[in-house]
Protein backbone atom coordinates (compact mmCIF):
# COMPACT_ATOMS: atom_id res chain seq x y z
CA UNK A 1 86.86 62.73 112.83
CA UNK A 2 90.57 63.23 113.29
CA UNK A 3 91.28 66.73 115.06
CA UNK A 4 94.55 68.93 114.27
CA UNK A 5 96.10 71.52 116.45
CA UNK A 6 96.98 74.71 114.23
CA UNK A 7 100.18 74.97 115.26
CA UNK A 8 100.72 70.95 113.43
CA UNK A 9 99.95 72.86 110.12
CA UNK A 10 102.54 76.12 110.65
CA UNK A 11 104.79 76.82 108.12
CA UNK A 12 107.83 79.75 107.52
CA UNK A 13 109.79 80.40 104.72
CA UNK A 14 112.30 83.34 104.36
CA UNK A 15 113.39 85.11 101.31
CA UNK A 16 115.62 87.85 99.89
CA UNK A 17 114.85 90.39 96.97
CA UNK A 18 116.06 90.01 94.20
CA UNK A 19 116.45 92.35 91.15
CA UNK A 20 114.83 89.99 89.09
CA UNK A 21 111.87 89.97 92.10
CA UNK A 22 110.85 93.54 91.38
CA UNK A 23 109.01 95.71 88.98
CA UNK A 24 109.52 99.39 87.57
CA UNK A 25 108.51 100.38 90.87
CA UNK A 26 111.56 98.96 92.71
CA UNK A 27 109.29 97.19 94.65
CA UNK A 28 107.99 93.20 94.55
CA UNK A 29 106.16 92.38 91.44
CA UNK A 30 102.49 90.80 92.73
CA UNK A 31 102.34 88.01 91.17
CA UNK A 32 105.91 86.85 92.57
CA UNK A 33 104.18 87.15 95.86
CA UNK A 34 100.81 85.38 94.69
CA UNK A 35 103.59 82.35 93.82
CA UNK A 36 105.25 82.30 97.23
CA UNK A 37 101.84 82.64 98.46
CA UNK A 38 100.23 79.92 97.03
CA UNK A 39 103.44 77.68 97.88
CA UNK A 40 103.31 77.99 101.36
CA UNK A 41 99.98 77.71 101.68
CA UNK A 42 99.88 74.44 99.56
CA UNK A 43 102.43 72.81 101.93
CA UNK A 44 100.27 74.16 105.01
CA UNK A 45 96.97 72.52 103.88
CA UNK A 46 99.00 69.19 102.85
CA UNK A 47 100.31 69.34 106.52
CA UNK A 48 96.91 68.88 107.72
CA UNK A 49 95.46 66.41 105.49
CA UNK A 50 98.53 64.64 104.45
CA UNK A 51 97.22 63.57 101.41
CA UNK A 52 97.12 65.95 97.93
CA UNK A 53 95.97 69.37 98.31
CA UNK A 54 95.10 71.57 95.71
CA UNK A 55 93.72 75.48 95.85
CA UNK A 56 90.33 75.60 95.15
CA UNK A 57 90.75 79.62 95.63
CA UNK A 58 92.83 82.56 96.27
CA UNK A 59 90.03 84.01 98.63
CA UNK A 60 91.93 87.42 98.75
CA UNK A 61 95.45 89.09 98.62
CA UNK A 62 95.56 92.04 100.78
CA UNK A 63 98.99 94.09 99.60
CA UNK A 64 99.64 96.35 102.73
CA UNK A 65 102.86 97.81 102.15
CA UNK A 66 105.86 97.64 99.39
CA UNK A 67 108.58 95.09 99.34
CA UNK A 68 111.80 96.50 98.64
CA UNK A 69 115.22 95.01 97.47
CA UNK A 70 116.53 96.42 100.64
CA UNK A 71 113.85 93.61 102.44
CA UNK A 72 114.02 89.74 102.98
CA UNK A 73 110.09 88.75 103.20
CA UNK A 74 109.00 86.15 106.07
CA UNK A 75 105.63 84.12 104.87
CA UNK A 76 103.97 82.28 108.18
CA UNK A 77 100.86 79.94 106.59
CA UNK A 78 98.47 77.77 109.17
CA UNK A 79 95.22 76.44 108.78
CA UNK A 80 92.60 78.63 110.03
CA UNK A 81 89.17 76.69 109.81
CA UNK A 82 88.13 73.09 108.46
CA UNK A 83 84.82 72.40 106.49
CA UNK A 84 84.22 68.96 105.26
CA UNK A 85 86.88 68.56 102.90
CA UNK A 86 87.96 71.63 102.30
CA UNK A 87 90.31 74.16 104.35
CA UNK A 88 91.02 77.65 104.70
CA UNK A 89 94.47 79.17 105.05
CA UNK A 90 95.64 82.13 106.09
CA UNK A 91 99.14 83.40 104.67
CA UNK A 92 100.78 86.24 106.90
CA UNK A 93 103.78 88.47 104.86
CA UNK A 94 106.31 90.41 106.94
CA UNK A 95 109.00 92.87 105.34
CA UNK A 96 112.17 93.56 107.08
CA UNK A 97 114.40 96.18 106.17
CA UNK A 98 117.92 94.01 106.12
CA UNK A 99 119.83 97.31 107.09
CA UNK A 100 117.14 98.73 110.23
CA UNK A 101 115.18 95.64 111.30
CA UNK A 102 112.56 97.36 110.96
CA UNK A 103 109.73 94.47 110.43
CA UNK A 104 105.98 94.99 108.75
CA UNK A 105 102.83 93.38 107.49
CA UNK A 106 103.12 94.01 103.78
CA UNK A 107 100.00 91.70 103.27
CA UNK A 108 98.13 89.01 104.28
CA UNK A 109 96.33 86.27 102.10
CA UNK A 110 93.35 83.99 102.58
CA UNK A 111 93.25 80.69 100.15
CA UNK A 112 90.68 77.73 100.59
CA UNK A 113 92.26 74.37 99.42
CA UNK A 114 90.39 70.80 98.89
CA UNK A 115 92.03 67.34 100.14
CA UNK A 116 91.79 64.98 97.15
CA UNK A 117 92.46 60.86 97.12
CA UNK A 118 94.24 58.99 94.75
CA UNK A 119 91.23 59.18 92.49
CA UNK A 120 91.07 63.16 92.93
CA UNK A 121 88.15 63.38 94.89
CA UNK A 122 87.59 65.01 97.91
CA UNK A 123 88.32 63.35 101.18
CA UNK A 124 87.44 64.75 104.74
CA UNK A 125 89.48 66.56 106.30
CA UNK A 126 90.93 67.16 110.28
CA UNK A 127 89.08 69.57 112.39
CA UNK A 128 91.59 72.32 113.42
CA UNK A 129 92.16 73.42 116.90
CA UNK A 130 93.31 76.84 117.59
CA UNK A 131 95.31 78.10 120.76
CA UNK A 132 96.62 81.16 120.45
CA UNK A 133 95.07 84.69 120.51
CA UNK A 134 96.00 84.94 117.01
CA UNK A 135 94.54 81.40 115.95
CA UNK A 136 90.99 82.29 117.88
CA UNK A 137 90.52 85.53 116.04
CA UNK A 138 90.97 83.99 112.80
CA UNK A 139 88.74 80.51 113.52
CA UNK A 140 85.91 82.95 114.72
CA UNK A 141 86.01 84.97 112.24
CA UNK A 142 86.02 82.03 109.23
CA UNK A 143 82.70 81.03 109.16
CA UNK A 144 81.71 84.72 108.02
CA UNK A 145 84.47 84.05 104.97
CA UNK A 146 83.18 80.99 104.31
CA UNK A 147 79.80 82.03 103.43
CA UNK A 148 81.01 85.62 101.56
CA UNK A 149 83.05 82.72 99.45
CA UNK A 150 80.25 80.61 98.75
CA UNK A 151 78.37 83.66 97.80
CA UNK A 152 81.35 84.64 96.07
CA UNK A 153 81.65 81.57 93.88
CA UNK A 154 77.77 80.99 92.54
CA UNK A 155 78.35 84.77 91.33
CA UNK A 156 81.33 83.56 89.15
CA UNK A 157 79.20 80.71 88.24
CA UNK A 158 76.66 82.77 86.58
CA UNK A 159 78.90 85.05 85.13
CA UNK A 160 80.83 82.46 83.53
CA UNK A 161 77.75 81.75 81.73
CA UNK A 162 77.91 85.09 80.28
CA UNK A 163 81.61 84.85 79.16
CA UNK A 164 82.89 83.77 75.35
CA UNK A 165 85.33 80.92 75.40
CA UNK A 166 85.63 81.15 70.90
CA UNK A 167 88.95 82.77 69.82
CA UNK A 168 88.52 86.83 68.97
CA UNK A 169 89.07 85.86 65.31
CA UNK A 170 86.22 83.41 65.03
């Protein structure tokens, strides 16, 4: 099987705050992160595969500290650990304040994404090879994440069962 450095799947994309970006709050609505998440992290896991990638879940979204207009907000994504076919990414979000400098973790995102042919099925994908510090940490630490997931998932599976799908009306 085809092996993939980590640093091969990196990706960085920069953006200001906008009014339209934040909530009563005056800070970053969530689920304008989520998006820019779930962008980046798409583009990552199509890096390593280079075919179509699509999320097969938002593992977690850990929001560490508010985003203000007064921020831009850096998102680094890489590939952190390769099953079969399927990949898990980890999304890093820094604030800086535009007028200090001043530079923070405001949260930090794991998403598992699926390589898919033509014919949308699953296709294996590259073994990732970390190098850095960071990179090890993360690798060693996926297989526990993996299996919480899997846990995870045959819990929504049951539940699901237990959920109405008729319209409230009916």
């Amino acid at each position: 099987m085809e092996e993939k450095y980590v640093r091969e799947t990196r990706c960085f994309k920069i953006s200001r705050v906008f009014p339209l970006d934040v909530n009563n709050h005056n800070t970053m609505f969530g689920g304008k992160l989520m998006s820019l998440i779930d962008d980046i992290a798409s583009i990552t896991a199509s890096k390593l595969c280079r075919v179509t990638a699509v999320t097969a879940s938002t593992d977690s979204v850990d929001f560490l500290k508010p985003i203000r207009p007064t921020d831009c907000v850096s998102l680094e994504s890489f590939v952190t650990w390769t099953g079969k076919t399927s990949m898990e990414v980890f999304v890093k979000v820094i604030t800086e304040d535009l007028r200090t400098g001043k530079r923070d973790i405001a949260a930090t995102s794991f998403l598992t994404f699926v390589g898919l042919d033509e014919s949308n099925h699953p296709v294996p994908v590259p073994r990732i090879i970390p190098e850095t510090e960071e990179e090890h940490k993360l690798y060693e630490t996926a297989s526990h994440r993996a299996e919480l997931r899997k846990i995870r998932r045959e819990e929504s599976k049951k539940f699901a069962d237990y959920l109405l799908t008729r319209y409230p009306w009916e």
